[in-house]
PDB file of N, CA and C in Angstrom:
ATOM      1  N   UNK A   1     -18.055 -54.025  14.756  1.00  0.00           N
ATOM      2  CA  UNK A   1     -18.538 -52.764  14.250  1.00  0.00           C
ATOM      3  C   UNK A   1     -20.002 -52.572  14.595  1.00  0.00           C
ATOM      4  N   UNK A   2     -20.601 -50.859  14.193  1.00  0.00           N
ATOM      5  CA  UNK A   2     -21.667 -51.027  14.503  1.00  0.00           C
ATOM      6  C   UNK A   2     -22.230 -50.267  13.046  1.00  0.00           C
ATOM      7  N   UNK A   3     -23.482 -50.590  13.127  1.00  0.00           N
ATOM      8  CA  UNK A   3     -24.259 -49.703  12.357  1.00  0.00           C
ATOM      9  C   UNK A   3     -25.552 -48.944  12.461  1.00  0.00           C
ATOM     10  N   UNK A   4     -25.643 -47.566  12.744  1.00  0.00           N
ATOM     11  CA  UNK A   4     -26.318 -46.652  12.769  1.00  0.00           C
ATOM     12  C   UNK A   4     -27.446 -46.095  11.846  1.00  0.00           C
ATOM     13  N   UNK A   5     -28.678 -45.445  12.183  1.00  0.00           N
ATOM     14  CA  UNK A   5     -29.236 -44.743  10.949  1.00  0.00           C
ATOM     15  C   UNK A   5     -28.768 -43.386  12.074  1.00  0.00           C
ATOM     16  N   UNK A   6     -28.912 -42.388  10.827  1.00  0.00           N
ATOM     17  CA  UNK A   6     -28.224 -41.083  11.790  1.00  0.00           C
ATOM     18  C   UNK A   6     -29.566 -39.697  10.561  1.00  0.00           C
ATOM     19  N   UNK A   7     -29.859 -39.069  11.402  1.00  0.00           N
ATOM     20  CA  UNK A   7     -30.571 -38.000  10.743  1.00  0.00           C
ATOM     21  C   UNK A   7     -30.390 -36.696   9.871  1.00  0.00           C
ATOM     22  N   UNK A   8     -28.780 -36.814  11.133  1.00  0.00           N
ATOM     23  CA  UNK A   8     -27.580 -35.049   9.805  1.00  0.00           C
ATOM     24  C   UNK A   8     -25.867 -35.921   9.764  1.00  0.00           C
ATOM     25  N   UNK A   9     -26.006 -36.302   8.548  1.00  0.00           N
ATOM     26  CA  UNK A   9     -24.876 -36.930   8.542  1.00  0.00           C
ATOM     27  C   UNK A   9     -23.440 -36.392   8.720  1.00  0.00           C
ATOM     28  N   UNK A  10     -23.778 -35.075   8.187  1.00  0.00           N
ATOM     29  CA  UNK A  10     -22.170 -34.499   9.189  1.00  0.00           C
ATOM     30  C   UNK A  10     -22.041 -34.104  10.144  1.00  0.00           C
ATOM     31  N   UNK A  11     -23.407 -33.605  10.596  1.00  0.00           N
ATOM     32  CA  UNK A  11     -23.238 -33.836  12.346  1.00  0.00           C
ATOM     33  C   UNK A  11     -23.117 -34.895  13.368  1.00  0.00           C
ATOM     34  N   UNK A  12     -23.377 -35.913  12.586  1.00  0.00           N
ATOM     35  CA  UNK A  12     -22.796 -37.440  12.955  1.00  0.00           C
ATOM     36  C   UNK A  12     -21.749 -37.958  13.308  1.00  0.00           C
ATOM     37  N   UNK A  13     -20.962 -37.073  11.661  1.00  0.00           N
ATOM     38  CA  UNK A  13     -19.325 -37.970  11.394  1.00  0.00           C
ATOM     39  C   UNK A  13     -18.955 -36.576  12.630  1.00  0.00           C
ATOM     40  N   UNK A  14     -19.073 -35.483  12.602  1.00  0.00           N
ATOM     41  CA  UNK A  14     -18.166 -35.132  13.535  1.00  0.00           C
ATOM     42  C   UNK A  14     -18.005 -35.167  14.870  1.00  0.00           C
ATOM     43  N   UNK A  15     -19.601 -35.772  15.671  1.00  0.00           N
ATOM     44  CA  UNK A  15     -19.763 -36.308  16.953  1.00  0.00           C
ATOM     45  C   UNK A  15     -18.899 -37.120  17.324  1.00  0.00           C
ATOM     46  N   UNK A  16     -18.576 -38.616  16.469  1.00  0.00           N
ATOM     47  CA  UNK A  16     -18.157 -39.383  16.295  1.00  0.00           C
ATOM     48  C   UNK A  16     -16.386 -39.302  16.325  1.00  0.00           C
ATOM     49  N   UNK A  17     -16.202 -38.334  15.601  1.00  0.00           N
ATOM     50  CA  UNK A  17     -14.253 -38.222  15.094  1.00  0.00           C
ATOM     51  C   UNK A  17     -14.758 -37.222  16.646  1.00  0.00           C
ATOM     52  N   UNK A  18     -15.274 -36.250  16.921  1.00  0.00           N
ATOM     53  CA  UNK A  18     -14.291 -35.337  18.165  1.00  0.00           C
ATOM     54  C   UNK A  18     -14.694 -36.128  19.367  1.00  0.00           C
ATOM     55  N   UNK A  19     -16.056 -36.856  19.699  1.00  0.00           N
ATOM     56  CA  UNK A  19     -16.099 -36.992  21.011  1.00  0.00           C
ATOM     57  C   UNK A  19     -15.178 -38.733  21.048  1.00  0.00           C
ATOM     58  N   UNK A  20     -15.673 -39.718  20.251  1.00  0.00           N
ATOM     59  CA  UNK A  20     -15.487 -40.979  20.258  1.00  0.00           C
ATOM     60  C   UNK A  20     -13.984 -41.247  19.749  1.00  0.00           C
ATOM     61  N   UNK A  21     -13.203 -40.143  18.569  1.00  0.00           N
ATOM     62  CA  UNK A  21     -12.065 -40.541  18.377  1.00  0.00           C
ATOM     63  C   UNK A  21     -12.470 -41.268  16.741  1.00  0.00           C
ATOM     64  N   UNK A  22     -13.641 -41.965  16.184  1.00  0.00           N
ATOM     65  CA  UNK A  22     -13.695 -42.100  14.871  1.00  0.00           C
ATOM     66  C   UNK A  22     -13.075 -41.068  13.618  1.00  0.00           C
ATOM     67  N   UNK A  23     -11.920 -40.954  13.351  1.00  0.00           N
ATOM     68  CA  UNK A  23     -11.824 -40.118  12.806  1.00  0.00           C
ATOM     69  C   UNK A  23     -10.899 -40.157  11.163  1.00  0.00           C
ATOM     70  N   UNK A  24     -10.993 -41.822  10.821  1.00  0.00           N
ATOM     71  CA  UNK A  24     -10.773 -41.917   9.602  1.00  0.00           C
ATOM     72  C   UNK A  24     -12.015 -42.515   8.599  1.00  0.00           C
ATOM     73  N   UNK A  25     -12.185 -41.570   7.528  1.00  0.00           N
ATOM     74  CA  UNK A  25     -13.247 -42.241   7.168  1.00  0.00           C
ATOM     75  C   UNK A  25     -12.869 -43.404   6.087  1.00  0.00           C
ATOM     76  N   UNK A  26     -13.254 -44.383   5.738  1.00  0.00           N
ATOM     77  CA  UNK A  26     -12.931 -45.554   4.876  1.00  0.00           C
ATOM     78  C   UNK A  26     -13.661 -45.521   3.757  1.00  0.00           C
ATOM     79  N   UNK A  27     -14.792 -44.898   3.860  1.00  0.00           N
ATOM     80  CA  UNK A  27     -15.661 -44.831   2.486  1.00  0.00           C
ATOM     81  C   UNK A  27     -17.007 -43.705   3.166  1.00  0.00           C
ATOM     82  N   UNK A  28     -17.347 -43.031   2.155  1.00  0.00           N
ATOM     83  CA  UNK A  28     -18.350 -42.161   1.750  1.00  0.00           C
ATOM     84  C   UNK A  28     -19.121 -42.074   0.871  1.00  0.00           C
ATOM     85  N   UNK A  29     -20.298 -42.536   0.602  1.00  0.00           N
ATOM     86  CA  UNK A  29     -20.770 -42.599  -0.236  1.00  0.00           C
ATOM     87  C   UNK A  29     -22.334 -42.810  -0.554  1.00  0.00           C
ATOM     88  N   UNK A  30     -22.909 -41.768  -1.915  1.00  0.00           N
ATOM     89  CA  UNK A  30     -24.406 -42.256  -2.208  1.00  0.00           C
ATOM     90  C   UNK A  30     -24.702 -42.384  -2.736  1.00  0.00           C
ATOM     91  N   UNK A  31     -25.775 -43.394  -2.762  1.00  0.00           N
ATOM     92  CA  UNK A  31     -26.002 -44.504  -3.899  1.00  0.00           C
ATOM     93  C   UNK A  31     -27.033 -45.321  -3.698  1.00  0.00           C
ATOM     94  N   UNK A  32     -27.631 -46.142  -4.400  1.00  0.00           N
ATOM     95  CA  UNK A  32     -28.774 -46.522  -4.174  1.00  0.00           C
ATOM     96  C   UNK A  32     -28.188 -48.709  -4.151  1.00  0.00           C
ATOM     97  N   UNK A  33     -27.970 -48.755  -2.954  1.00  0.00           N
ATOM     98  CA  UNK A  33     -27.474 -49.761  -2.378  1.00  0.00           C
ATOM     99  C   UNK A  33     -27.746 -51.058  -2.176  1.00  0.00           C
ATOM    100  N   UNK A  34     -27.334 -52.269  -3.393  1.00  0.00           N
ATOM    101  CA  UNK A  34     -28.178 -53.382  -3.558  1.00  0.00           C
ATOM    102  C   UNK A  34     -28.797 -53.907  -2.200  1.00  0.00           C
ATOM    103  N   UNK A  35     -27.448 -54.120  -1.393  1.00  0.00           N
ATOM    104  CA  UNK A  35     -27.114 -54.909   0.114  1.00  0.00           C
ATOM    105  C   UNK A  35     -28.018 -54.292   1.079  1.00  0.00           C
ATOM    106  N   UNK A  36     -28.231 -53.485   0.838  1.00  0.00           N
ATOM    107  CA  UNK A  36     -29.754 -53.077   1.553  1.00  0.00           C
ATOM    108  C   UNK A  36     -31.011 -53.114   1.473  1.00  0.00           C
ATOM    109  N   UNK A  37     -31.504 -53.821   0.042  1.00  0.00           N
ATOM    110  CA  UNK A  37     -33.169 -53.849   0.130  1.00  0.00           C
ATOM    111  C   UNK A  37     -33.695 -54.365   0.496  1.00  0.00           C
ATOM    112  N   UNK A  38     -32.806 -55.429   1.510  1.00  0.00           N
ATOM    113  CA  UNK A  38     -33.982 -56.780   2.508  1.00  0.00           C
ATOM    114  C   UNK A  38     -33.980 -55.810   3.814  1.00  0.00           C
ATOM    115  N   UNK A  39     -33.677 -54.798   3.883  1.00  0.00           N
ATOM    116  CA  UNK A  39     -33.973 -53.636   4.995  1.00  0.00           C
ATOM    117  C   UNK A  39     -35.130 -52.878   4.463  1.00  0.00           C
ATOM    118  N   UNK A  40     -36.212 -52.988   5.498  1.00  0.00           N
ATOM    119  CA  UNK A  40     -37.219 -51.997   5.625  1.00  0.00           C
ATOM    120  C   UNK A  40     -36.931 -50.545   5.289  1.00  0.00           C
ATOM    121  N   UNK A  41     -37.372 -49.712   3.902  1.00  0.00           N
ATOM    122  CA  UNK A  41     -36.743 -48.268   3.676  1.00  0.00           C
ATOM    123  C   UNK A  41     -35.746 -48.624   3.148  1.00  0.00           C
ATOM    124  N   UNK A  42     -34.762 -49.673   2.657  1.00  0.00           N
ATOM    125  CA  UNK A  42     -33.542 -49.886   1.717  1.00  0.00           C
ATOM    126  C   UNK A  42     -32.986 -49.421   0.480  1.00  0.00           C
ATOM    127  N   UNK A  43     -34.356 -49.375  -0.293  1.00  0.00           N
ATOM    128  CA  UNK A  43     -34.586 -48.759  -1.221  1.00  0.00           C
ATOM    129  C   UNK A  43     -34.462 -47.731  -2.081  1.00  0.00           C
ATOM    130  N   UNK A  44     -33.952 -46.912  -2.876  1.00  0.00           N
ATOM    131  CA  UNK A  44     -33.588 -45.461  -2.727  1.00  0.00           C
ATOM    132  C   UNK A  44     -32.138 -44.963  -2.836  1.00  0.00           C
ATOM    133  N   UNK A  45     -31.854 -44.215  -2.827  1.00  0.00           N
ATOM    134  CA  UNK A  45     -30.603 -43.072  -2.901  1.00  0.00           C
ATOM    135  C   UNK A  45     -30.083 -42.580  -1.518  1.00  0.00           C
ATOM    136  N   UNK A  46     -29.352 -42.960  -0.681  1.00  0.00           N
ATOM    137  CA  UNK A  46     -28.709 -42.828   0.361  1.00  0.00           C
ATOM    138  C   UNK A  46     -27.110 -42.710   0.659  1.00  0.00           C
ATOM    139  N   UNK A  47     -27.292 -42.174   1.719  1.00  0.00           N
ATOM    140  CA  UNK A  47     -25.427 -41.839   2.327  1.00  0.00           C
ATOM    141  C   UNK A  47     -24.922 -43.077   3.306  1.00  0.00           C
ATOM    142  N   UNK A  48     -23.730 -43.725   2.902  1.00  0.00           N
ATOM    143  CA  UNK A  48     -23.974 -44.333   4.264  1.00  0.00           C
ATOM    144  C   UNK A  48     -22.069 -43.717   4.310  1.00  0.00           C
ATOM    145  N   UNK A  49     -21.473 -43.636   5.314  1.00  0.00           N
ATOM    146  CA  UNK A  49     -20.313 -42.964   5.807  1.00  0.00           C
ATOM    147  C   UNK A  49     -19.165 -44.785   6.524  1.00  0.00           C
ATOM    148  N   UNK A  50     -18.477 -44.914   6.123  1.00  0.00           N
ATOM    149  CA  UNK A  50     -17.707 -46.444   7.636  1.00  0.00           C
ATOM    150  C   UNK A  50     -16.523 -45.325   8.087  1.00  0.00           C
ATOM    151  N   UNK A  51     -16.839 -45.349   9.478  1.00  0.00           N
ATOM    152  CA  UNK A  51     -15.290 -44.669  10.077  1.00  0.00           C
ATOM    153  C   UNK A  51     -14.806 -45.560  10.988  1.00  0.00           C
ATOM    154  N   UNK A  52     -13.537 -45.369  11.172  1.00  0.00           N
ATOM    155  CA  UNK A  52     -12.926 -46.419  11.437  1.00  0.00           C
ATOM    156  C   UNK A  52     -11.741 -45.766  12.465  1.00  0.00           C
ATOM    157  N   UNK A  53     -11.431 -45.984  14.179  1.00  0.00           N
ATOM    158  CA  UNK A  53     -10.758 -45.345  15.026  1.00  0.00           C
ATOM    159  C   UNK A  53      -9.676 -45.366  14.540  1.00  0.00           C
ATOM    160  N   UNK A  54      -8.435 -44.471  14.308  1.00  0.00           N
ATOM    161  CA  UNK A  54      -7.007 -44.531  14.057  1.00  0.00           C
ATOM    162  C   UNK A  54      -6.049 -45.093  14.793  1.00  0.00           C
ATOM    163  N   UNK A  55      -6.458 -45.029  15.896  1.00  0.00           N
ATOM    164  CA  UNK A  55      -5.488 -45.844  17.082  1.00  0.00           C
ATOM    165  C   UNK A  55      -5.666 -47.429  17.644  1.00  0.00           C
ATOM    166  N   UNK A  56      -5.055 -48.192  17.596  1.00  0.00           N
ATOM    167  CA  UNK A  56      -4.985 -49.475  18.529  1.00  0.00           C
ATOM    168  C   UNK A  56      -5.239 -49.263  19.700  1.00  0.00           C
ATOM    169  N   UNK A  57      -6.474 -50.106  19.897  1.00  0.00           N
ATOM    170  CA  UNK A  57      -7.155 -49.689  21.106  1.00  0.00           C
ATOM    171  C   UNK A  57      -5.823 -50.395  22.310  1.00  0.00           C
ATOM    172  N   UNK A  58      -6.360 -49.923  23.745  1.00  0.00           N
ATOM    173  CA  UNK A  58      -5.563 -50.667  24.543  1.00  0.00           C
ATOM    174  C   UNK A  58      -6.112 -51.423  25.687  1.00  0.00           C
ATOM    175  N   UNK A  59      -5.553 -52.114  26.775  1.00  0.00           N
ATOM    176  CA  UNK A  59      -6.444 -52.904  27.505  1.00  0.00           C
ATOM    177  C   UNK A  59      -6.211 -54.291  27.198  1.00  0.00           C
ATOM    178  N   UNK A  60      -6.411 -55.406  28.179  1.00  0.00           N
ATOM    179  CA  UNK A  60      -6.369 -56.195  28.381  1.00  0.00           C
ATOM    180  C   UNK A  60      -7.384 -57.459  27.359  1.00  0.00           C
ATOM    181  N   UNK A  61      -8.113 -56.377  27.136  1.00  0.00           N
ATOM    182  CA  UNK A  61      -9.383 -57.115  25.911  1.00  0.00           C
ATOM    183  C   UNK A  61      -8.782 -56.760  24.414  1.00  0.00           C
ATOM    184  N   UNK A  62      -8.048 -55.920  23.717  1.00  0.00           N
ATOM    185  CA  UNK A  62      -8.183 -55.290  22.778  1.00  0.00           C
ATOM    186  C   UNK A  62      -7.471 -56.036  22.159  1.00  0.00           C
ATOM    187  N   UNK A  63      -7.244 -57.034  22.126  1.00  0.00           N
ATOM    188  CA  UNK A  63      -6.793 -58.093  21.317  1.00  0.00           C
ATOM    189  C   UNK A  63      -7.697 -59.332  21.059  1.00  0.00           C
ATOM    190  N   UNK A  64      -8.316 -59.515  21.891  1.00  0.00           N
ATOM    191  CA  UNK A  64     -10.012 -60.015  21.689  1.00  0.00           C
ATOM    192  C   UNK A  64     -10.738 -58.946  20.805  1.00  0.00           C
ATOM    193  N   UNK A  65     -11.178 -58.062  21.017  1.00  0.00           N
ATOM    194  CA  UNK A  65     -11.797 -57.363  20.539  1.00  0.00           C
ATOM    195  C   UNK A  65     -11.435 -56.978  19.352  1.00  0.00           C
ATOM    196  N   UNK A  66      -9.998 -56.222  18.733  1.00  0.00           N
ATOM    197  CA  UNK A  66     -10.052 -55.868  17.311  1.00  0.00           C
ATOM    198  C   UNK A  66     -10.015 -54.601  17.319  1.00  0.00           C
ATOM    199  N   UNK A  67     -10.311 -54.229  16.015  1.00  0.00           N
ATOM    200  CA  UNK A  67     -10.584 -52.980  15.464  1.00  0.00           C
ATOM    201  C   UNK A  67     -11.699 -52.737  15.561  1.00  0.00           C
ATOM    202  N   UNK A  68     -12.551 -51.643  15.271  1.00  0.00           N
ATOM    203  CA  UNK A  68     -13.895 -51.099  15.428  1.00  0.00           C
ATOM    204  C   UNK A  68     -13.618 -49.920  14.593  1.00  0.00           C
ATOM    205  N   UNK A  69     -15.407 -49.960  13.615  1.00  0.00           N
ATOM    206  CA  UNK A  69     -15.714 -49.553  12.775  1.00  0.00           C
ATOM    207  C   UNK A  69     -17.219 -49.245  13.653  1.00  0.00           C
ATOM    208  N   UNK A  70     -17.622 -47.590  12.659  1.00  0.00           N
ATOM    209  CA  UNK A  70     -18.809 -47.811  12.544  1.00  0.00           C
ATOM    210  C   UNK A  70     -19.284 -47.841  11.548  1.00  0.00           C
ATOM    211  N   UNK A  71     -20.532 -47.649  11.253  1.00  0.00           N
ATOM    212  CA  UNK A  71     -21.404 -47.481   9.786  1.00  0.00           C
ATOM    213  C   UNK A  71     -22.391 -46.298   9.811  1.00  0.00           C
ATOM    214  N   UNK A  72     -22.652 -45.694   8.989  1.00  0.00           N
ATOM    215  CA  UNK A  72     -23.431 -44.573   9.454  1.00  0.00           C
ATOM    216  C   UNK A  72     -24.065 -44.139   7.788  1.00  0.00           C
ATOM    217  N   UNK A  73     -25.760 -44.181   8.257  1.00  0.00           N
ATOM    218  CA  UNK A  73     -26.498 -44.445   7.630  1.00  0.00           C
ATOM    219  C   UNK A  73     -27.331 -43.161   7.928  1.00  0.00           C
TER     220      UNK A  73
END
């Protein structure tokens, strides 16, 4: 997976679901986020979004590889 800071968060999630195919979201949510205060700016009341591709990827790797998530912050 990856994780992102993103500036308009629904212009994010929908970059993401139309161009990349991310298009289930797994959690949404804001909140002021323990697991983040050893991050610089952690602090605070924030959105963070996990989407997660709907399809099994394909290819010769994609069984190495997995599923893929992002994070979006």
């Amino acid at each position: 997976g990856a994780f992102m800071g993103v500036s308009d968060m629904d212009r994010a999630i929908k970059f993401y679901a139309e161009i990349l195919g991310y298009q289930t979201v797994v959690y949404d949510q804001t909140e002021d986020f323990a697991d983040m205060h050893g991050v610089d700016g952690g602090f605070g009341r924030y959105r963070r979004v996990l989407l997660r591709h709907p399809e099994k990827r394909k290819g010769p790797f994609s069984p190495l590889l997995g599923d893929t998530e992002l994070e979006l912050v």
